[in-house]
Protein backbone atom coordinates (compact mmCIF):
# COMPACT_ATOMS: atom_id res chain seq x y z
CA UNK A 1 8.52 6.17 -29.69
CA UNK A 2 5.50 3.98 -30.17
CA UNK A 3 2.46 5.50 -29.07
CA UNK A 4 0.26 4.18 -26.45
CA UNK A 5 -3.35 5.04 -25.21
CA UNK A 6 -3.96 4.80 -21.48
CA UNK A 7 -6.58 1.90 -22.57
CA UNK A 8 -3.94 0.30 -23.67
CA UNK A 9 -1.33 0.40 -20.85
CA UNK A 10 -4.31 -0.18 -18.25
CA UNK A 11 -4.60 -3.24 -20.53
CA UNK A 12 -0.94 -4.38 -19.66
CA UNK A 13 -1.49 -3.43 -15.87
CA UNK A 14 -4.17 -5.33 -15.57
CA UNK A 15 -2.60 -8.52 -16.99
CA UNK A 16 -0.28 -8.01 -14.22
CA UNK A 17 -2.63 -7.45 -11.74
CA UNK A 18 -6.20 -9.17 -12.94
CA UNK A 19 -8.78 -7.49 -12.31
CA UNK A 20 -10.99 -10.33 -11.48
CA UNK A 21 -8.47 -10.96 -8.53
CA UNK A 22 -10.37 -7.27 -7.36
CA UNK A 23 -13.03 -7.58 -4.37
CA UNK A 24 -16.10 -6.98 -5.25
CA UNK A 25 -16.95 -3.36 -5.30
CA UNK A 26 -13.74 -2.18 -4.96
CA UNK A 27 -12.52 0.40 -7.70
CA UNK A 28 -10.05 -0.84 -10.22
CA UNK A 29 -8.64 0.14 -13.03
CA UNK A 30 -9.06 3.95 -14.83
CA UNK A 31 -10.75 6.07 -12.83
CA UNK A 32 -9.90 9.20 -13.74
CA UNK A 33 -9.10 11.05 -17.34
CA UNK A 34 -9.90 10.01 -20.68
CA UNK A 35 -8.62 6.39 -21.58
CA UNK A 36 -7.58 7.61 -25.03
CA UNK A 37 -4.89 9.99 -23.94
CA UNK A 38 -1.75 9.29 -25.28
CA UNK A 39 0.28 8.45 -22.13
CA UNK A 40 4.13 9.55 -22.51
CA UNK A 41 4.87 7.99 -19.04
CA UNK A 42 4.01 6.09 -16.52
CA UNK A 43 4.20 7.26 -12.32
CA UNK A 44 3.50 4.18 -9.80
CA UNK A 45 3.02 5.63 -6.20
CA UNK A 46 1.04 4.33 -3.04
CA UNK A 47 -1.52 7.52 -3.33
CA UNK A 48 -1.34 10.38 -5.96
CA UNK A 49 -0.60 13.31 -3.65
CA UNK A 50 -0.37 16.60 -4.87
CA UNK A 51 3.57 16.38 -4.20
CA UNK A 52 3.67 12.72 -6.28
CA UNK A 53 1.49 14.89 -9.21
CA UNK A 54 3.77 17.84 -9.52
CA UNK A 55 6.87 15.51 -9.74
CA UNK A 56 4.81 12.85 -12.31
CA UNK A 57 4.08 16.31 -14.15
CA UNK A 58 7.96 17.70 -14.20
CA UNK A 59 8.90 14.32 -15.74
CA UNK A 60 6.49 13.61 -18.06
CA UNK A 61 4.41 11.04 -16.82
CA UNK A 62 0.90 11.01 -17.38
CA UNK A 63 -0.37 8.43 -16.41
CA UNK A 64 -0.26 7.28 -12.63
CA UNK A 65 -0.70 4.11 -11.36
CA UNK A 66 -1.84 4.13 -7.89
CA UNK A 67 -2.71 1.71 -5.08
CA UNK A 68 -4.89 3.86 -3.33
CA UNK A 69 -7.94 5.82 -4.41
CA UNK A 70 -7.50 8.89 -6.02
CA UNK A 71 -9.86 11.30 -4.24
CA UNK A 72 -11.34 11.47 -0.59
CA UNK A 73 -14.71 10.14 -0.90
CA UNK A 74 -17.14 11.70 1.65
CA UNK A 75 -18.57 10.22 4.36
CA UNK A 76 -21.52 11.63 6.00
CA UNK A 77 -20.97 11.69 9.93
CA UNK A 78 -22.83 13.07 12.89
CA UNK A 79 -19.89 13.51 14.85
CA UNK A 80 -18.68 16.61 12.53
CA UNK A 81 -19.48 18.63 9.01
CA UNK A 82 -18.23 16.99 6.31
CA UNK A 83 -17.88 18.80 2.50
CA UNK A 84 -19.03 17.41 -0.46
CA UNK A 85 -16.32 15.42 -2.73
CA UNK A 86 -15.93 18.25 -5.12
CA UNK A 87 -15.51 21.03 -2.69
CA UNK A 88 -12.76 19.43 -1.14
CA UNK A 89 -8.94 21.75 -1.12
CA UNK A 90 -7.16 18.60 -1.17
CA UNK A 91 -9.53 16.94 -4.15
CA UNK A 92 -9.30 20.41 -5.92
CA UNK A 93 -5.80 20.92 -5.40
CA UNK A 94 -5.10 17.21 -6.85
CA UNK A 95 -7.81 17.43 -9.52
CA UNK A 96 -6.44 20.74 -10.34
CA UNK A 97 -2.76 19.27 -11.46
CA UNK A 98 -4.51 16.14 -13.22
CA UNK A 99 -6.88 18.19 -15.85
CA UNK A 100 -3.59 20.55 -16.49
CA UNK A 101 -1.34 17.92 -17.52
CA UNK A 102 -3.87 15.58 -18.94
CA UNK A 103 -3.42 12.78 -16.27
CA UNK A 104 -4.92 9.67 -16.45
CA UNK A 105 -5.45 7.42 -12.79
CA UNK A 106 -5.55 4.15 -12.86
CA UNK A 107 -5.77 2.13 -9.73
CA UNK A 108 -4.78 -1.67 -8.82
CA UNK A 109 -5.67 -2.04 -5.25
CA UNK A 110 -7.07 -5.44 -3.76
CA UNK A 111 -6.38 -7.13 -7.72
CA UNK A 112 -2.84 -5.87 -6.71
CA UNK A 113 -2.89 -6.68 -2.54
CA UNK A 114 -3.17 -10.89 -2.86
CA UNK A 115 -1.69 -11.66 -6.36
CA UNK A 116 1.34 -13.57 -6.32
CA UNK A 117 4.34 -11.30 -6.27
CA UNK A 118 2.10 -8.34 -4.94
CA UNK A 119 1.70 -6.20 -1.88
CA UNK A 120 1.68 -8.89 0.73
CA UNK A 121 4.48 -11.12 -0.88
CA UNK A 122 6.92 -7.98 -1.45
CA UNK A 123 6.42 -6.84 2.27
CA UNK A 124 7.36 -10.48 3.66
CA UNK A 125 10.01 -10.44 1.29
CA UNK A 126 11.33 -7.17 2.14
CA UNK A 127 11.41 -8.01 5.51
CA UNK A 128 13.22 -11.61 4.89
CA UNK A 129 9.99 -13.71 5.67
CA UNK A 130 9.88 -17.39 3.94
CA UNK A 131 8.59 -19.79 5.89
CA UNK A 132 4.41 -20.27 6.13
CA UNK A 133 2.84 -21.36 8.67
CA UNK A 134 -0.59 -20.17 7.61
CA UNK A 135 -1.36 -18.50 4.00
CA UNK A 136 -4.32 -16.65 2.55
CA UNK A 137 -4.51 -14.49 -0.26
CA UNK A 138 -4.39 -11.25 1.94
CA UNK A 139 -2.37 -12.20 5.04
CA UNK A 140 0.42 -15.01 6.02
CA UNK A 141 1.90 -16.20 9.29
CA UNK A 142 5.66 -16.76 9.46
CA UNK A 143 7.86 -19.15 11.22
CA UNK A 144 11.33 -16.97 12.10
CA UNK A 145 14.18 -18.03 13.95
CA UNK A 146 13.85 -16.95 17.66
CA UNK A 147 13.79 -13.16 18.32
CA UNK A 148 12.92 -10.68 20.72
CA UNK A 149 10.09 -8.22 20.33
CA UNK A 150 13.07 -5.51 20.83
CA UNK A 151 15.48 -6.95 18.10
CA UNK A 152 12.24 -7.68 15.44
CA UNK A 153 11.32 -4.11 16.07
CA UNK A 154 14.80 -3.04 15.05
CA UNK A 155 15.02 -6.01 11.75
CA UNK A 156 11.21 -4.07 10.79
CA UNK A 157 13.29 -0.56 11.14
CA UNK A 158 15.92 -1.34 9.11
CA UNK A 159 14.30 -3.89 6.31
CA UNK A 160 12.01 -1.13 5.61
CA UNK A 161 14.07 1.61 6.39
CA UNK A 162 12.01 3.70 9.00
CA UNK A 163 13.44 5.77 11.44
CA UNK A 164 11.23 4.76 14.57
CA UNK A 165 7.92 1.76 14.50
CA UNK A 166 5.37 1.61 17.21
CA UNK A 167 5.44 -1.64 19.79
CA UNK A 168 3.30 -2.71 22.21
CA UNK A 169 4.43 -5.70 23.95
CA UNK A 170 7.39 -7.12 26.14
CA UNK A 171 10.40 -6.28 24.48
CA UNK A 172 12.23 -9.41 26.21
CA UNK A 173 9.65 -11.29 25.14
CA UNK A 174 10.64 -14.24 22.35
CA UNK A 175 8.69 -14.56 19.31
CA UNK A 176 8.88 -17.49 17.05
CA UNK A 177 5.77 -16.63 14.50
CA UNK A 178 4.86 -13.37 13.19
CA UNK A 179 1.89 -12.19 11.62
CA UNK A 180 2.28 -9.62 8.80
CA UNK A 181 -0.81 -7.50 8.59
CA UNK A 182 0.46 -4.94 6.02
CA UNK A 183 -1.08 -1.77 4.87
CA UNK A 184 -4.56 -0.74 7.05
CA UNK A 185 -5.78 -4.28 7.49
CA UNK A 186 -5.46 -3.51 11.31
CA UNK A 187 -7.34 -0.89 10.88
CA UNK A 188 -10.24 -3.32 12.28
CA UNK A 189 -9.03 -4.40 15.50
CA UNK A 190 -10.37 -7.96 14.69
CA UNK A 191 -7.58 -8.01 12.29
CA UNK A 192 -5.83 -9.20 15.54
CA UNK A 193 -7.96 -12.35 15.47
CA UNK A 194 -5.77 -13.38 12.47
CA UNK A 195 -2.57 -13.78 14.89
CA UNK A 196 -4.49 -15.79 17.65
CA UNK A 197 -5.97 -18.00 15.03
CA UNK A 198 -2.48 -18.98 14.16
CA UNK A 199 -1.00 -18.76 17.34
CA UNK A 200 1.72 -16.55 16.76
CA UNK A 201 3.81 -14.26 19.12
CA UNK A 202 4.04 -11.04 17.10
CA UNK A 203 2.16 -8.61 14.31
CA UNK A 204 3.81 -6.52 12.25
CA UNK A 205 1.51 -4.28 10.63
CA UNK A 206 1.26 -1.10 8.32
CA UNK A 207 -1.31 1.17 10.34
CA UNK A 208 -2.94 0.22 12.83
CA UNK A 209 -5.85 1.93 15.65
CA UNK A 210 -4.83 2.33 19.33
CA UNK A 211 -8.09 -0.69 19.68
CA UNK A 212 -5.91 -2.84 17.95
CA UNK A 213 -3.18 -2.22 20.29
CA UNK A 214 -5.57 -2.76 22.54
CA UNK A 215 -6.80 -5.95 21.50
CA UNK A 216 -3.08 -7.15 20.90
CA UNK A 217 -1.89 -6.58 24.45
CA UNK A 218 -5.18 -8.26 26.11
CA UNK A 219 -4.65 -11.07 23.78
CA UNK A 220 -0.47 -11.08 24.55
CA UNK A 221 0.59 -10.57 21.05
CA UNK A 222 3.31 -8.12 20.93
CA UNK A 223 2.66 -5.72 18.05
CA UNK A 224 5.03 -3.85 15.57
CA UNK A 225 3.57 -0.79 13.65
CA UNK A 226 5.82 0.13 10.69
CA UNK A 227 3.64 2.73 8.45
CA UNK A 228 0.48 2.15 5.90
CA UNK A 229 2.51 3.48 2.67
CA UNK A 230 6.25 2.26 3.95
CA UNK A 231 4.61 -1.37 4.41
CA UNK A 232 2.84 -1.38 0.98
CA UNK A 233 5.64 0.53 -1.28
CA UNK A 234 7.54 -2.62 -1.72
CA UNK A 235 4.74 -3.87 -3.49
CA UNK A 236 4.46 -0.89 -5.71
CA UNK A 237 7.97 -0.77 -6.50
CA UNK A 238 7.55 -4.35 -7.53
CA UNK A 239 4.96 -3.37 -10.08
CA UNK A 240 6.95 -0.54 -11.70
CA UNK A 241 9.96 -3.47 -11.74
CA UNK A 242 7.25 -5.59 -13.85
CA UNK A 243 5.88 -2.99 -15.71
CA UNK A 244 9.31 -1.47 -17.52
CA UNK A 245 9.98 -4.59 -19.61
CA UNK A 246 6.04 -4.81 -20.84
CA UNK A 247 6.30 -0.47 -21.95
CA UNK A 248 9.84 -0.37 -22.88
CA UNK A 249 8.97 2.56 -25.15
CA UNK A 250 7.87 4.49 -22.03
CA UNK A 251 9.61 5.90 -19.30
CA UNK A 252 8.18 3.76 -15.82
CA UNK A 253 9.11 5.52 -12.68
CA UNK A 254 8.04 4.65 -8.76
CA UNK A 255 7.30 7.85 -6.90
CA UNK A 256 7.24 7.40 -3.35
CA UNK A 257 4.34 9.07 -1.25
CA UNK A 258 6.01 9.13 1.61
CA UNK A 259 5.18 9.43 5.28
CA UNK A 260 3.08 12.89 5.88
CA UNK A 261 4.06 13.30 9.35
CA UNK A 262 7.43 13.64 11.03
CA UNK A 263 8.61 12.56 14.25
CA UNK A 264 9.68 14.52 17.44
């Protein structure tokens, strides 16, 4: 087996993902370990849990590639006490498997989000999306053949293979353009303006706050919640896919994250 340094396989990622494709001030690339460590695998996930770390460990992969960051950063607050970053159980706990098995993090986030092929492609694609109305880098608007709310909710259930979604809305009502919002981006409820802009009928969204709902029903856009990690995985999975034939001396596995919750 040909060795590799994690310099050298963040290299490859990031020819995959450029880093100049990053928003400003948003961290990319190795953030954590040393970028000399000879990497004997490599772990994509959505966010390096401690349950995505122990499994990475058990199969020899040291060095993760993840679309989220790392550690929870702190945030001051006057609503609550908040610890410092290093005093954290769930930074410890993670930090605490990455210095045992000589992990290296690297993350791709937004350089990974808008590229062609990434986050925002693979979730259209996964849920059988083709036609543009409207296209950014970071969201699109779909023409689909007629639907109803109730039957798009089910197509979002079963292209991305969740047991239940969140819908606001008339289910009766038809919808002829959707608005894919994946990941948190309605996590600002002005994410909504994106759908009236393009005058569509329908969101379907990663994670989104009850304001958005909110917004959504005043505005009457029906709105379809999948999950943050279920709506961004197919673009992960996509990366490991593009990643296997560029380290073909190096075992390339996607480790999903999962949903942290479970439903009643």
């Amino acid at each position: 087996m040909v060795e590799m340094s994690a310099r050298e396989v963040e290299e490859i990622v990031l020819e995959i993902a450029p880093r100049e494709n990053a928003m400003e001030g948003d961290p990319t690339g190795i953030l954590y370990g040393d970028p000399d460590t000879n990497i004997t695998g490599v772990a994509v996930t959505w966010t390096p849990t401690v349950a995505v770390l122990r499994e990475a460990a058990i199969d020899g992969l040291n060095f993760v590639l993840s679309h989220e960051t790392p550690f929870f950063s702190r945030t001051e607050s006057r609503w609550f006490r908040t610890l410092p970053e290093d005093e954290r159980p769930h930074n410890i706990a993670r930090r605490r498997i990455l210095d045992a098995h000589q992990m290296v993090v690297c993350r791709c986030h937004s350089n990974w989000d808008g590229t062609p092929g990434g986050v925002m492609d693979s979730c259209a694609e996964m849920l059988g999306f083709t036609e543009h109305v409207y296209e950014s880098q970071y969201c699109c608007t779909y023409a689909v053949d007629p639907i109803t709310v109730a039957e798009l909710a089910d197509h979002a259930k079963l292209a991305l293979g969740l047991p239940q979604v969140r819908v606001s809305g008339d289910p009766g009502s038809m919808v002829r353009r959707v608005t894919v919002m994946y990941g948190g981006l309605l996590q600002r409820w002005s994410g909504v303006d994106e759908a009236v802009l393009t005058d569509a009928d329908a969101i379907i969204c990663g994670e989104a706050l009850d304001y958005s709902f909110r917004a959504a029903v005043d505005a009457g856009i029906a709105l379809i919640e999948t999950a943050h990690v279920t709506s961004e995985n197919p673009g992960l999975r996509e990366f490991a896919r593009l990643l296997r034939p560029k380290l073909s001396e190096l075992p390339v596995r996607f480790i999903d994250a999962g949903i942290p919750w479970r439903y009643f």
